[in-house]
N, C-alpha and C. Protein backbone atom coordinates (compact mmCIF):
# COMPACT_ATOMS: atom_id res chain seq x y z
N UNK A 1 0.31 -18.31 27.25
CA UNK A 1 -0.31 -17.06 26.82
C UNK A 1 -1.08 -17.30 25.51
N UNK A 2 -1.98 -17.21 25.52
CA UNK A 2 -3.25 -17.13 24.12
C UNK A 2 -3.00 -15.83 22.94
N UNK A 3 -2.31 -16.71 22.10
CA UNK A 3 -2.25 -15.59 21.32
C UNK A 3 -3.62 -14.82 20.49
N UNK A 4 -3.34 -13.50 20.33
CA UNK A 4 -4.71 -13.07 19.56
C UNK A 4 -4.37 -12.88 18.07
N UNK A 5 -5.79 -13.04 18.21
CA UNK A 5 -6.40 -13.52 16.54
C UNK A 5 -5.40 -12.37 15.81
N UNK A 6 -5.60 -12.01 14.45
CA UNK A 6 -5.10 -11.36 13.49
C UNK A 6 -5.96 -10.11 13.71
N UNK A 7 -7.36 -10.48 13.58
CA UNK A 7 -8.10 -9.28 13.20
C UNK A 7 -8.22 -8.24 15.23
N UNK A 8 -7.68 -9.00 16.10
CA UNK A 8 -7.20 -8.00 17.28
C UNK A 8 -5.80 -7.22 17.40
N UNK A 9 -4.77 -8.00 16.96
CA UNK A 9 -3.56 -7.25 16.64
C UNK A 9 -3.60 -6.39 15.48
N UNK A 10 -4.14 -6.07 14.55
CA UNK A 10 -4.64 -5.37 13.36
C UNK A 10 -5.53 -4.20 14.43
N UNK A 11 -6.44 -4.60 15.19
CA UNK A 11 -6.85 -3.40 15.67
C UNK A 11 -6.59 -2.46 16.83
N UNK A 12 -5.48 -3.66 17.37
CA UNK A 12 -4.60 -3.14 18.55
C UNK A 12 -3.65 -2.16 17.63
N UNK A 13 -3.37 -2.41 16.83
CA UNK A 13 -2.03 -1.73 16.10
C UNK A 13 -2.44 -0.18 15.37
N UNK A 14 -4.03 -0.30 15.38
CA UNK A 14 -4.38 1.00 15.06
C UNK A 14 -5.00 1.76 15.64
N UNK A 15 -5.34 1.48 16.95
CA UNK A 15 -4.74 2.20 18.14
C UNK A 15 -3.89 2.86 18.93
N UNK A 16 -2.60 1.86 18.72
CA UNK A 16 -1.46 2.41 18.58
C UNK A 16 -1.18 3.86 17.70
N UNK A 17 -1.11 3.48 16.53
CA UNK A 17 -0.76 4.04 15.41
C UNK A 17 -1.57 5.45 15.37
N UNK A 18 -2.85 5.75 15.80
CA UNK A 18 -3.71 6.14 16.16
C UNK A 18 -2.85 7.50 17.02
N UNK A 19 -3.08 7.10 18.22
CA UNK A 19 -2.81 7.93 18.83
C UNK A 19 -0.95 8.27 18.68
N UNK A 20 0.01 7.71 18.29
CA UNK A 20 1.07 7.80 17.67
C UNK A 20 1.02 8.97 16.89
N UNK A 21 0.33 8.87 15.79
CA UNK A 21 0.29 10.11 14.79
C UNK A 21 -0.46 11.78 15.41
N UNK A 22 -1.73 11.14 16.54
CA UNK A 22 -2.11 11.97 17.29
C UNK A 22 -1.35 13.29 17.94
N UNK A 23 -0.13 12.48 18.37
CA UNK A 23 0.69 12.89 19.27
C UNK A 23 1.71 13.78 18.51
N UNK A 24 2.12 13.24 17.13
CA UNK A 24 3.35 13.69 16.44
C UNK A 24 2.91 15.01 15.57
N UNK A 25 1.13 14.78 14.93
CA UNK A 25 0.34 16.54 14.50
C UNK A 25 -0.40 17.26 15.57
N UNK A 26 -0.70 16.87 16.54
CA UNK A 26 -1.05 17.85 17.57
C UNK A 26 -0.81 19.30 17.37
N UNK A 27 -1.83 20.63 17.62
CA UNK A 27 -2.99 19.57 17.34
C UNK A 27 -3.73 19.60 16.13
N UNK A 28 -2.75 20.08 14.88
CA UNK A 28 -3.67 19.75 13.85
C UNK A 28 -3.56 18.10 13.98
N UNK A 29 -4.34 17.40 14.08
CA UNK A 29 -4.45 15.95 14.08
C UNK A 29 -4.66 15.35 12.40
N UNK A 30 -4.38 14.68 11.90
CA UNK A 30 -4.78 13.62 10.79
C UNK A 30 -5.79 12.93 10.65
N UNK A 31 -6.52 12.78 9.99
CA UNK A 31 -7.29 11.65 9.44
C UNK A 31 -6.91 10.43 8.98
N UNK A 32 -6.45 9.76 10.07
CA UNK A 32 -5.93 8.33 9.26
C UNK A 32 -7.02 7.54 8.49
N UNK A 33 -6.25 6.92 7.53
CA UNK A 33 -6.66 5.91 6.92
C UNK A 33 -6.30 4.23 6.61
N UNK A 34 -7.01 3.24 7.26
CA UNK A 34 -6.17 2.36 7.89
C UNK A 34 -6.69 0.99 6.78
N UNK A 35 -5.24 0.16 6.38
CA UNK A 35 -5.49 -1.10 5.67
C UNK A 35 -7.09 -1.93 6.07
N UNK A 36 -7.74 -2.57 5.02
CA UNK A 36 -8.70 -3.22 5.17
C UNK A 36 -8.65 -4.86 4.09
N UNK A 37 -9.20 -5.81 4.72
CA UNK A 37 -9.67 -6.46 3.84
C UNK A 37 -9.36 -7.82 4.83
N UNK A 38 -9.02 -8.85 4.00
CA UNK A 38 -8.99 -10.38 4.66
C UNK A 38 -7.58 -10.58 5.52
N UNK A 39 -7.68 -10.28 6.85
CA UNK A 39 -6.30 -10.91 7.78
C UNK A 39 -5.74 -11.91 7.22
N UNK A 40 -6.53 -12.65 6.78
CA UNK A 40 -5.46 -13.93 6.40
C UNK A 40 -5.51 -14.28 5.08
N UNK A 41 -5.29 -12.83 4.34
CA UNK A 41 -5.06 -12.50 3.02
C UNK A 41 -3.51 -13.59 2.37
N UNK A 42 -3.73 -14.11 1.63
CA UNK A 42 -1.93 -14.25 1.06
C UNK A 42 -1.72 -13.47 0.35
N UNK A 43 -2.63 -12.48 -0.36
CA UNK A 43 -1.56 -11.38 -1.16
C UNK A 43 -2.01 -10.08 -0.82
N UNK A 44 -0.95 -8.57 -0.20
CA UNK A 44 -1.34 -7.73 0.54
C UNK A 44 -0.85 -7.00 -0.82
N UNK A 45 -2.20 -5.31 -0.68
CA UNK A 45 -1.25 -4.64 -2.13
C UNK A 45 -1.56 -3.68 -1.22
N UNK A 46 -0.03 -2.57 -1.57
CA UNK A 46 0.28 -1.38 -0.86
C UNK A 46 0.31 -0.36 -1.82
N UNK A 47 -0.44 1.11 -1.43
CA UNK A 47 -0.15 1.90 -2.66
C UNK A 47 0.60 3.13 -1.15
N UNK A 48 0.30 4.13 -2.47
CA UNK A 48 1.36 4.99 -1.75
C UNK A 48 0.33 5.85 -0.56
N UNK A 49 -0.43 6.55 -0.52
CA UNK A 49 -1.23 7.51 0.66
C UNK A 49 -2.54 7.52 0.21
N UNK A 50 -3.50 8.03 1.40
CA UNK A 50 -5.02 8.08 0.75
C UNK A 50 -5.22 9.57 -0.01
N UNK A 51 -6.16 9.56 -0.68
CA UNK A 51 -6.45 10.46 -1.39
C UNK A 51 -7.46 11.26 -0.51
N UNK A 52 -8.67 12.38 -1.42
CA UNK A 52 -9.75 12.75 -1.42
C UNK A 52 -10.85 12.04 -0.48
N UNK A 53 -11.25 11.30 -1.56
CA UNK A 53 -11.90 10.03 -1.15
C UNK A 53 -11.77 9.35 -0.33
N UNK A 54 -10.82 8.74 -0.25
CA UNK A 54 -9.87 7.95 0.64
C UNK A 54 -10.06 8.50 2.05
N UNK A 55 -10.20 9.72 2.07
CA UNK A 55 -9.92 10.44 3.83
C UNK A 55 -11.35 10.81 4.03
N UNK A 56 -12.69 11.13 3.27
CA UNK A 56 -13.74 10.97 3.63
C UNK A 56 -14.42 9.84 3.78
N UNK A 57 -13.79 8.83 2.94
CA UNK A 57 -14.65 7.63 3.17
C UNK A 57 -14.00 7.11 4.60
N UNK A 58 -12.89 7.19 4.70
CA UNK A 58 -11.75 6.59 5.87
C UNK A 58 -11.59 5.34 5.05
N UNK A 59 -11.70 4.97 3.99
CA UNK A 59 -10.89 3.39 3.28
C UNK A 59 -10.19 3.26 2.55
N UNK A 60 -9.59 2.15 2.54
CA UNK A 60 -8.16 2.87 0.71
C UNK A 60 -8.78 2.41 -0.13
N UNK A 61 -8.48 2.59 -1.20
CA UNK A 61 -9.05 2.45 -2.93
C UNK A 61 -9.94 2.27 -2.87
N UNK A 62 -10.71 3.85 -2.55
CA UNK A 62 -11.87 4.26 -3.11
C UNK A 62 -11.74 5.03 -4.31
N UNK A 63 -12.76 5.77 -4.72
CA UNK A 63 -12.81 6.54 -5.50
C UNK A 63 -11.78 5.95 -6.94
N UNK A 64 -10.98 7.35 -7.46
CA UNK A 64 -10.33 6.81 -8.71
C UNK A 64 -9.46 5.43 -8.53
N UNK A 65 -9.43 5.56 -7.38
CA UNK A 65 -7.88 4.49 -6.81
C UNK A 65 -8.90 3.13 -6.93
N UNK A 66 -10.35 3.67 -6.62
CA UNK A 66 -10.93 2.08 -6.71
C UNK A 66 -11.09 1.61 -7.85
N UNK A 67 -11.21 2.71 -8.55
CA UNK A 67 -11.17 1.73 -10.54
C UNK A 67 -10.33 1.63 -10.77
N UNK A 68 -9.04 1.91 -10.31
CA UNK A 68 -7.70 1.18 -10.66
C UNK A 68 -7.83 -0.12 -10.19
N UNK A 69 -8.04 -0.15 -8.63
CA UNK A 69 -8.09 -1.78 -8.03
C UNK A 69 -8.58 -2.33 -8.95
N UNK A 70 -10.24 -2.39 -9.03
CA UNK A 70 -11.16 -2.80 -9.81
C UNK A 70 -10.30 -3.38 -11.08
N UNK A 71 -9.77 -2.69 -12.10
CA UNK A 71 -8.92 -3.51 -13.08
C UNK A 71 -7.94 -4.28 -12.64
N UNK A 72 -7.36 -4.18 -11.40
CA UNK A 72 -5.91 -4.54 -11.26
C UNK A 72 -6.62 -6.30 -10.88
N UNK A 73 -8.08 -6.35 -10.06
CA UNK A 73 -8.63 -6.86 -9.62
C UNK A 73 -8.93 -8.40 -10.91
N UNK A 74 -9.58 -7.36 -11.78
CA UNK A 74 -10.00 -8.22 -13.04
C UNK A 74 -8.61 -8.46 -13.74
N UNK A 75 -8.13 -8.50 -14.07
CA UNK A 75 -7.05 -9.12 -15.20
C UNK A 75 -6.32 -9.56 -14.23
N UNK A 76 -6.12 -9.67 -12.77
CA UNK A 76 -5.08 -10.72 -11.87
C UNK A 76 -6.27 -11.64 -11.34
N UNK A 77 -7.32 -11.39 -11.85
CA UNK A 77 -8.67 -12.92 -11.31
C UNK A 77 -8.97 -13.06 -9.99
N UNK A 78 -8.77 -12.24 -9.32
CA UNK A 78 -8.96 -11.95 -7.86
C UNK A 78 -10.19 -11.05 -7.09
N UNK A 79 -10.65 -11.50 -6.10
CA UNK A 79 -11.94 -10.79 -5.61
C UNK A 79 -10.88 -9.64 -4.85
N UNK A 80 -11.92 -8.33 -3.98
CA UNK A 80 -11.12 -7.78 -3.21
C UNK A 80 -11.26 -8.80 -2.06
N UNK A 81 -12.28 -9.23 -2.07
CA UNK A 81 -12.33 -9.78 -0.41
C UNK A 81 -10.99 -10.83 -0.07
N UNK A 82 -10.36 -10.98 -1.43
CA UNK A 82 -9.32 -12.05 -1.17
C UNK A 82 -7.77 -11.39 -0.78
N UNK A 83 -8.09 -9.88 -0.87
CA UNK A 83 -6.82 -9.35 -0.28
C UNK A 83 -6.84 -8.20 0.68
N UNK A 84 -5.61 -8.18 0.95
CA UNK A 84 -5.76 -6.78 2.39
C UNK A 84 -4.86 -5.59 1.51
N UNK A 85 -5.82 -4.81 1.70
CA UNK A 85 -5.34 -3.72 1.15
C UNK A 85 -4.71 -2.31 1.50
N UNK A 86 -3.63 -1.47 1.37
CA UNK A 86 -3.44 -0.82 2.54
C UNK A 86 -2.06 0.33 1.69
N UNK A 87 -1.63 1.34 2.66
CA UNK A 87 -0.61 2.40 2.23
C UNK A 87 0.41 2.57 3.05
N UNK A 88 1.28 2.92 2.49
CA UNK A 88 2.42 3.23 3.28
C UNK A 88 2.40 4.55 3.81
N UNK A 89 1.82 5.14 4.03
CA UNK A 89 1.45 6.67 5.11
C UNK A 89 0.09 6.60 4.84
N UNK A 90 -0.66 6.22 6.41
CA UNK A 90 -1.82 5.96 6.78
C UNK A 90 -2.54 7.45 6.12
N UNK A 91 -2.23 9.13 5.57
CA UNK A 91 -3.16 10.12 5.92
C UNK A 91 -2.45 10.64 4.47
N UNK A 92 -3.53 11.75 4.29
CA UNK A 92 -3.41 12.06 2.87
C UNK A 92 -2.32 13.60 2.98
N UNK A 93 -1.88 13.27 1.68
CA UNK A 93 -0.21 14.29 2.18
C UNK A 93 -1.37 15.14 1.13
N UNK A 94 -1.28 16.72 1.49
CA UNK A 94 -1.80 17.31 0.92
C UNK A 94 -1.13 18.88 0.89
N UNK A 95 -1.86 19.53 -0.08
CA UNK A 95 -1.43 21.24 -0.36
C UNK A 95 -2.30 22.05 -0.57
N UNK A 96 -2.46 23.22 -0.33
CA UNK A 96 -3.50 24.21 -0.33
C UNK A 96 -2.85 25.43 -1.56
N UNK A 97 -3.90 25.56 -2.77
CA UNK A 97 -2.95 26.49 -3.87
C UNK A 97 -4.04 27.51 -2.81
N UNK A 98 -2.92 28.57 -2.88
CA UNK A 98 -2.73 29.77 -2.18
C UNK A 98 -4.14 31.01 -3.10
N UNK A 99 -4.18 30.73 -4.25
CA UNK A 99 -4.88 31.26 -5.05
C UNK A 99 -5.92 30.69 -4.86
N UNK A 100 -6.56 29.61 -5.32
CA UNK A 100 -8.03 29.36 -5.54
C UNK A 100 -8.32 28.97 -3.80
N UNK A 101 -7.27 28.35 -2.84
CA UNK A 101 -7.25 27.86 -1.31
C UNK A 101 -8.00 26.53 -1.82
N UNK A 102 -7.92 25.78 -3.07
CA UNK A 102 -8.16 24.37 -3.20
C UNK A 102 -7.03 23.51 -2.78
N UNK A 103 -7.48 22.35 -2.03
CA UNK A 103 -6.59 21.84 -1.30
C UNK A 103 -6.48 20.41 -2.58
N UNK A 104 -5.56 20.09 -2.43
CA UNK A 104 -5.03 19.07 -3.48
C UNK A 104 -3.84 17.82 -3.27
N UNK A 105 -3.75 16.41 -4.20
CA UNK A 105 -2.76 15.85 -2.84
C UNK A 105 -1.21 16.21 -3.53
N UNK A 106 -0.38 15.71 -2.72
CA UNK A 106 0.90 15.61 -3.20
C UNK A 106 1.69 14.29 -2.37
N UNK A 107 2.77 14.30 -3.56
CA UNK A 107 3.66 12.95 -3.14
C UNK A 107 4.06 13.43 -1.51
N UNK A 108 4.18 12.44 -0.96
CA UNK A 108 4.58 12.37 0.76
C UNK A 108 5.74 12.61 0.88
N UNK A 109 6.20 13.54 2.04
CA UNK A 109 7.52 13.77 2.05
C UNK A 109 8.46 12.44 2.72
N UNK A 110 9.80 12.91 2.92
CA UNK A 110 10.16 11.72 3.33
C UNK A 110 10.26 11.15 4.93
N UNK A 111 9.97 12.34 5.54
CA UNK A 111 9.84 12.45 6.82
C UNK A 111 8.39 11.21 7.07
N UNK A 112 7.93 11.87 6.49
CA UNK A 112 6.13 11.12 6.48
C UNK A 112 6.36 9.86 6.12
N UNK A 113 7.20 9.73 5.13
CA UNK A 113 7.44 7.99 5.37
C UNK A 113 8.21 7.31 5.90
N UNK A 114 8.84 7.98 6.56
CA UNK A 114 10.05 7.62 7.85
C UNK A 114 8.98 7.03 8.63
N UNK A 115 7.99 8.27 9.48
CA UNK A 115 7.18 8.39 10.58
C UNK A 115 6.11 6.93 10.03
N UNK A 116 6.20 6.61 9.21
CA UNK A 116 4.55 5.65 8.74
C UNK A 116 5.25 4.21 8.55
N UNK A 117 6.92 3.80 7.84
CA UNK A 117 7.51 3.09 7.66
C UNK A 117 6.83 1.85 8.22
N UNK A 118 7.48 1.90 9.52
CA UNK A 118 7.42 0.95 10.66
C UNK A 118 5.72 0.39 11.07
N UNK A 119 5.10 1.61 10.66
CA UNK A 119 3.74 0.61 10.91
C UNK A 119 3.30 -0.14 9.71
N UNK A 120 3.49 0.22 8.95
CA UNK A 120 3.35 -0.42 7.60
C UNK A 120 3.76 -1.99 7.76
N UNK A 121 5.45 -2.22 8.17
CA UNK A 121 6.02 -3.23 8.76
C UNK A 121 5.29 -4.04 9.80
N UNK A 122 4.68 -3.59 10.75
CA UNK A 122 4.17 -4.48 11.61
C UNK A 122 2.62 -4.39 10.86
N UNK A 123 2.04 -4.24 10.39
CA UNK A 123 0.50 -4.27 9.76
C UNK A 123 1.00 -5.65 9.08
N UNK A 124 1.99 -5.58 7.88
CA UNK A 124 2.45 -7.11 7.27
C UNK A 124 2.84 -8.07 7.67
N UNK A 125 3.33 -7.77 8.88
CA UNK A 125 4.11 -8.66 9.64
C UNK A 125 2.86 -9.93 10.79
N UNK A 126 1.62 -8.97 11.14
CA UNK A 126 0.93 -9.16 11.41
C UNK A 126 0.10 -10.40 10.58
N UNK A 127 -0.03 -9.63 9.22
CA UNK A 127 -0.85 -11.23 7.93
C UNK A 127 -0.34 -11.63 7.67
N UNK A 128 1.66 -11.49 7.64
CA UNK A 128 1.89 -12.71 6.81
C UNK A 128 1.68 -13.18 5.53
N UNK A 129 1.70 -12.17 4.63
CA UNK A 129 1.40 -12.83 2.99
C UNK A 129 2.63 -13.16 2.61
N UNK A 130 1.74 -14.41 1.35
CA UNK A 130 3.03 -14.92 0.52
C UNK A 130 3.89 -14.08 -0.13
N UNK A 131 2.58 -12.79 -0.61
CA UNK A 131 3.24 -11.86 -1.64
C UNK A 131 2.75 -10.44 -1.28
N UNK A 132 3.55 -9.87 -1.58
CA UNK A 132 3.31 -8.45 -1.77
C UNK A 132 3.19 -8.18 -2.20
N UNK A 133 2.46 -6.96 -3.05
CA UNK A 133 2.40 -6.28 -4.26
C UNK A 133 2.34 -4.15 -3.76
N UNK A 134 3.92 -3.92 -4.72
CA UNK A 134 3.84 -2.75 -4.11
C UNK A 134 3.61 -1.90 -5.61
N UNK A 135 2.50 -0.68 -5.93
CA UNK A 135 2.55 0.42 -6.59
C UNK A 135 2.89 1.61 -6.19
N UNK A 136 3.35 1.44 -7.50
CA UNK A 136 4.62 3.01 -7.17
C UNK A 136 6.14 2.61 -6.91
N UNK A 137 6.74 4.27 -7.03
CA UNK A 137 8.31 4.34 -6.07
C UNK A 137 8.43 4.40 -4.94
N UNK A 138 6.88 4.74 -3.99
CA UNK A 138 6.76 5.35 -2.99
C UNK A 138 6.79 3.57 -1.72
N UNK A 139 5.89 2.54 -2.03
CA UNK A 139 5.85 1.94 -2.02
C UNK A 139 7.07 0.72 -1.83
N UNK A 140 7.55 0.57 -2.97
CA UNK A 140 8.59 -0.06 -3.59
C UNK A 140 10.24 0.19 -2.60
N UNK A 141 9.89 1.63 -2.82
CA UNK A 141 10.95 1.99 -1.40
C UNK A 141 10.94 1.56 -0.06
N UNK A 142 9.96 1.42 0.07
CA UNK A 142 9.64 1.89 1.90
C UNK A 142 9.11 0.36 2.05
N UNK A 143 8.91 -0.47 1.23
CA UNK A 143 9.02 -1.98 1.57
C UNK A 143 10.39 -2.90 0.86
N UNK A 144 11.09 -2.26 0.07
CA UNK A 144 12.35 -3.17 -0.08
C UNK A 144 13.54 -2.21 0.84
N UNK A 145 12.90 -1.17 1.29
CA UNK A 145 13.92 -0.18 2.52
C UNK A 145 15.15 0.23 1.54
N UNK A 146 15.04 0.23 0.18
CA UNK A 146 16.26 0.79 -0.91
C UNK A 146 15.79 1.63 -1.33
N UNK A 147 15.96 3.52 -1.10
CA UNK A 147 15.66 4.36 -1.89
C UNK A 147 16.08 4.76 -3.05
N UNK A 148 17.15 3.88 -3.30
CA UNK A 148 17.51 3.81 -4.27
C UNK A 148 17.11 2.71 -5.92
N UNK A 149 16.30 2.46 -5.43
CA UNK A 149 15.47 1.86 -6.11
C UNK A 149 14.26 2.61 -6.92
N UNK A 150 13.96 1.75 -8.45
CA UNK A 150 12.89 2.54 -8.91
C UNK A 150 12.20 1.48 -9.69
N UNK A 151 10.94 1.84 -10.01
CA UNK A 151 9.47 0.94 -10.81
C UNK A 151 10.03 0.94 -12.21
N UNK A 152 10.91 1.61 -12.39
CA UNK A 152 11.26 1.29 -14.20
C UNK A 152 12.47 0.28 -14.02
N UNK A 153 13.52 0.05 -12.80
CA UNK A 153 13.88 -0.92 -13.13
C UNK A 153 13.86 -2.09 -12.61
N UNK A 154 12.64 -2.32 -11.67
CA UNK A 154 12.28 -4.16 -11.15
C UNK A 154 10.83 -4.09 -11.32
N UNK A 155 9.96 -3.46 -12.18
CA UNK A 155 8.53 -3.56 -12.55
C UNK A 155 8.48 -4.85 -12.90
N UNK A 156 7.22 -5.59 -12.13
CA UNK A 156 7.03 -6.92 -12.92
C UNK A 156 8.30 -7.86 -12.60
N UNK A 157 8.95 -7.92 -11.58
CA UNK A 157 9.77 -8.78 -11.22
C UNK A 157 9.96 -9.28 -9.85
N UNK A 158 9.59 -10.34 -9.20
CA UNK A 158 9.46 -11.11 -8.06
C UNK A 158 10.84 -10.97 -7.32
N UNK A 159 10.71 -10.23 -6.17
CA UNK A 159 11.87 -9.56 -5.06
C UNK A 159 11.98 -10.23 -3.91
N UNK A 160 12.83 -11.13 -3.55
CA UNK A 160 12.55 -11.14 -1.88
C UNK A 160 12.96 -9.95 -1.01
N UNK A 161 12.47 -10.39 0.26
CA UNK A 161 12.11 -8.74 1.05
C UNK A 161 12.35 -9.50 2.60
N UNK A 162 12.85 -8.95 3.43
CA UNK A 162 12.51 -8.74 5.13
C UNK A 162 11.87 -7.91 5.43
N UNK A 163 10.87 -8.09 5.85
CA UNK A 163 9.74 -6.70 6.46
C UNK A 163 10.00 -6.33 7.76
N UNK A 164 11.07 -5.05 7.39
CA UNK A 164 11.56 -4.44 9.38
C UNK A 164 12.69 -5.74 9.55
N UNK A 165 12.67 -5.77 10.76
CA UNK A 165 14.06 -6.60 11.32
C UNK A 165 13.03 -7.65 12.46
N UNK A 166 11.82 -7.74 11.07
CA UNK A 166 10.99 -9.01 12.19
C UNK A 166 11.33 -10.30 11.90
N UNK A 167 12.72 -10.53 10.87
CA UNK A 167 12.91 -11.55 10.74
C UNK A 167 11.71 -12.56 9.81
N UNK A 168 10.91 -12.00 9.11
CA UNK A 168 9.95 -12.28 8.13
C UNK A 168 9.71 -11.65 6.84
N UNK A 169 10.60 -12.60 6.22
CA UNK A 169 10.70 -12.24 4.68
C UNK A 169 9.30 -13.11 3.84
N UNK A 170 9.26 -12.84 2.43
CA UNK A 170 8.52 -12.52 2.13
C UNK A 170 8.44 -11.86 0.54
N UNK A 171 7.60 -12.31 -0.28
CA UNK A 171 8.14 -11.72 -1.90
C UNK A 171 7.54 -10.44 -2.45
N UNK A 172 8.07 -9.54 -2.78
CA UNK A 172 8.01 -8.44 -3.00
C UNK A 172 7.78 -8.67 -4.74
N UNK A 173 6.25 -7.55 -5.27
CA UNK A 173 6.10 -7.56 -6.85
C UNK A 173 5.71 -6.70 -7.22
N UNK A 174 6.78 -5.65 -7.59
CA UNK A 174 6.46 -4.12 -8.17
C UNK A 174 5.80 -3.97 -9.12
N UNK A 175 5.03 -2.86 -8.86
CA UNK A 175 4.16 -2.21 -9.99
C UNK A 175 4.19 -0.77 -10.24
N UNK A 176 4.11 -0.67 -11.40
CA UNK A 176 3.64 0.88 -11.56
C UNK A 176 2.47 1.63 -11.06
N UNK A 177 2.56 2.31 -10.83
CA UNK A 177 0.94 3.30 -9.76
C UNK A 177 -0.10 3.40 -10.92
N UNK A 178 -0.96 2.80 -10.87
CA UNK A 178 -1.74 2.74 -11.71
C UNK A 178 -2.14 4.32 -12.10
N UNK A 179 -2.57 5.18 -11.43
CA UNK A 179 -2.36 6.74 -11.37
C UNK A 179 -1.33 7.70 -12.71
N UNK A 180 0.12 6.45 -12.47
CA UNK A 180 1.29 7.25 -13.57
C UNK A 180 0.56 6.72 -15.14
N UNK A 181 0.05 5.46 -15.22
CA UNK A 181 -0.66 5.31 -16.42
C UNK A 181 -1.73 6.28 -17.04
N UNK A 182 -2.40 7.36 -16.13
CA UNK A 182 -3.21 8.33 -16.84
C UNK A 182 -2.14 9.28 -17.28
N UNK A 183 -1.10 9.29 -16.98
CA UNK A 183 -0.47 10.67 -16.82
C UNK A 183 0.88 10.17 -18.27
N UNK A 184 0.86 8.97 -18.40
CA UNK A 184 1.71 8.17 -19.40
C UNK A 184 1.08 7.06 -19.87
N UNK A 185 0.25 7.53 -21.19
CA UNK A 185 0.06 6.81 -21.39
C UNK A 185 0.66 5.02 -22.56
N UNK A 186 1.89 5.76 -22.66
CA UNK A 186 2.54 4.20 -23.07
C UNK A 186 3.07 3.60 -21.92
N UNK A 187 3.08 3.58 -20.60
CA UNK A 187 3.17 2.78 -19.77
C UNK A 187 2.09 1.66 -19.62
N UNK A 188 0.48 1.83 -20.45
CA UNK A 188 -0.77 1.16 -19.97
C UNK A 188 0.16 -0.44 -20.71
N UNK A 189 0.61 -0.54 -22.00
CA UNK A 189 0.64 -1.89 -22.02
C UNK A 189 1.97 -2.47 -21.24
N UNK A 190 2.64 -1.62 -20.72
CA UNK A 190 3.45 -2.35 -19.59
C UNK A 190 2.85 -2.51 -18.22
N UNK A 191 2.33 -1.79 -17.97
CA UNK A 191 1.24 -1.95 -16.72
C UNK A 191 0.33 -3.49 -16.46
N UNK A 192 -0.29 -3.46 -17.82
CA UNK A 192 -0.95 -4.47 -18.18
C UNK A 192 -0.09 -5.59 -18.18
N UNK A 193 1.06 -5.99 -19.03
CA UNK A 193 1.89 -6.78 -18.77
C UNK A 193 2.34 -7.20 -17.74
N UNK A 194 3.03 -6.49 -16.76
CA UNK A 194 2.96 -6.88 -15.65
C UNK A 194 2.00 -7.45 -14.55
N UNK A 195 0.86 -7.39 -15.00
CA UNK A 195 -0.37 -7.01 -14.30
C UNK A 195 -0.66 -9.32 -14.52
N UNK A 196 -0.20 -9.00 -15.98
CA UNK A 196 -0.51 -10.68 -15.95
C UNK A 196 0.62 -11.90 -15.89
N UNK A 197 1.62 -10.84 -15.64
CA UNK A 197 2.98 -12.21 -15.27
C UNK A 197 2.57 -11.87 -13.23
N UNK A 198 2.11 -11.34 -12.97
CA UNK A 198 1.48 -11.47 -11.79
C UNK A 198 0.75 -12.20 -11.22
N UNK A 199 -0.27 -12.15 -12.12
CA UNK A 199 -1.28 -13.65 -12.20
C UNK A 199 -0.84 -14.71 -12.50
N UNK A 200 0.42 -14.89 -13.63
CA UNK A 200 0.77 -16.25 -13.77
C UNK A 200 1.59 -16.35 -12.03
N UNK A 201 2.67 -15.60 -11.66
CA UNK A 201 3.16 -16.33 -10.52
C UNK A 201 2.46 -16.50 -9.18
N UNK A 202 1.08 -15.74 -9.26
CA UNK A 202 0.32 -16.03 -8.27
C UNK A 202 -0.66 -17.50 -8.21
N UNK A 203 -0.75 -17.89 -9.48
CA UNK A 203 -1.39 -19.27 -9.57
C UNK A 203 -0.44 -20.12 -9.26
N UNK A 204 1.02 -19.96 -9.51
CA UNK A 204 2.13 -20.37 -8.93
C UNK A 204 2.09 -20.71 -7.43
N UNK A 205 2.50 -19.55 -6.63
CA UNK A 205 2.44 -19.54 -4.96
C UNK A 205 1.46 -19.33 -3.83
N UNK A 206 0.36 -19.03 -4.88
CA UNK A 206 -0.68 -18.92 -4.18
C UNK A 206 -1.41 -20.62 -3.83
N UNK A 207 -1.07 -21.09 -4.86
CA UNK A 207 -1.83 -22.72 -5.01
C UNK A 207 -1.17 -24.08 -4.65
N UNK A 208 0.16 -23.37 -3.98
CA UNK A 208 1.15 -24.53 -3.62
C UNK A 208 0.08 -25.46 -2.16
C-alpha cells in the first residue's frame, strides 16, 4: 500500500473534520479554520482558537495574532514558512453583547475542546515535529491532556508529551499567549525570556 504524502492526509483530515463539525452545529454550521504552513515542519506552534480575522481570512495568525507570530518569529530566528501553524478548536468561540449585538470572541468552552481535542492530535501526529510549542492554558492543556496544569507553572520549560494514544511522543514548550502580555504587562519580559531559551533549545534539536 503507497502511503500518502503529508500534505494529502492533512487534507484528507480536513475533510473529515469538516464535515464532523458540520454535522455536530447543524445547521448553524462553523467556519473552520484549519492549520497551515510546512508538513514537514519540525516545530508546530498551537494557539488557542481563531479570531476575527482569523475566520474571514480562513488562516491562523492573522491579524493581531499575526504580530504576535511576527515577534515570536523574530527573536526565535525562524521564517513562518519553516513552521506549521495551527489551534486547538479549528472555529472562533464567540458572543454577541445583547446591547450593542457586537459579536466578540471568548475563551472556548470545554466541550469545544473535548469536540476539537482529537483532531488537533491527529493534525500532529500527521507532521511529526520535534517540538511543539503550545500558547496559552488553553493549549498547554489539551496537548499535555492535564487540566490541571497551568503557563505560570511550566512556562519556558521543555515537556515530554504523547499526542492521543498514537503512541508518538514528542516535546512539548509552553508559552504564554502572547495576547495575556497586552493585558499584563509585566509578563512581556518573561514572555521574552522564554521566547529565547526557546531558541537556544531549538538550535539544540532542531540541528541534531
Amino acid at each position: 500500500m503507497i502511503k500518502q504524502s503529508k500534505e494529502k492526509q492533512l487534507e484528507k483530515l480536513k475533510q473529515e473534520c469538516t464535515y464532523f463539525f458540520d454535522e455536530v452545529y447543524k445547521p448553524n454550521k462553523k467556519i473552520l479554520v484549519f492549520g497551515e504552513g510546512n508538513p514537514n515542519a519540525k516545530l508546530v506552534l498551537v494557539g488557542e482558537a481563531p479570531g476575527k480575522q482569523e475566520t474571514i481570512q480562513r488562516r491562523p495568525f492573522v491579524g493581531q495574532a499575526g504580530k504576535n507570530l511576527d515577534e515570536f518569529l523574530q527573536v526565535v530566528g525562524l521564517e513562518r514558512e519553516d513552521l506549521y501553524i495551527t489551534n486547538v478548536v479549528k472555529f472562533r468561540p464567540s458572543k454577541v453583547n445583547e446591547d450593542t449585538g457586537r459579536t466578540s470572541n471568548r475563551p472556548p468552552t470545554l466541550e469545544e475542546i473535548e469536540l476539537s481535542r482529537g483532531w488537533l492530535y491527529k493534525e500532529i501526529g500527521i507532521i511529526r515535529p520535534l517540538v511543539v510549542v503550545s500558547l496559552g492554558n488553553v493549549a498547554l492543556q489539551a496537548l499535555s491532556n492535564d487540566r490541571s496544569k497551568t503557563i505560570g507553572q511550566v512556562h519556558g520549560t521543555p515537556i515530554n508529551i504523547e499526542i492521543g494514544e498514537s503512541g508518538f511522543t514528542t516535546i512539548l514548550f509552553p508559552l504564554y499567549h502572547p495576547a495575556s502580555v497586552i493585558y499584563r504587562k509585566g509578563l512581556k519580559d518573561t514572555y521574552l525570556k522564554d521566547l529565547r531559551a526557546l531558541k537556544e533549545y531549538l538550535q539544540g534539536s532542531l540541528h541534531r
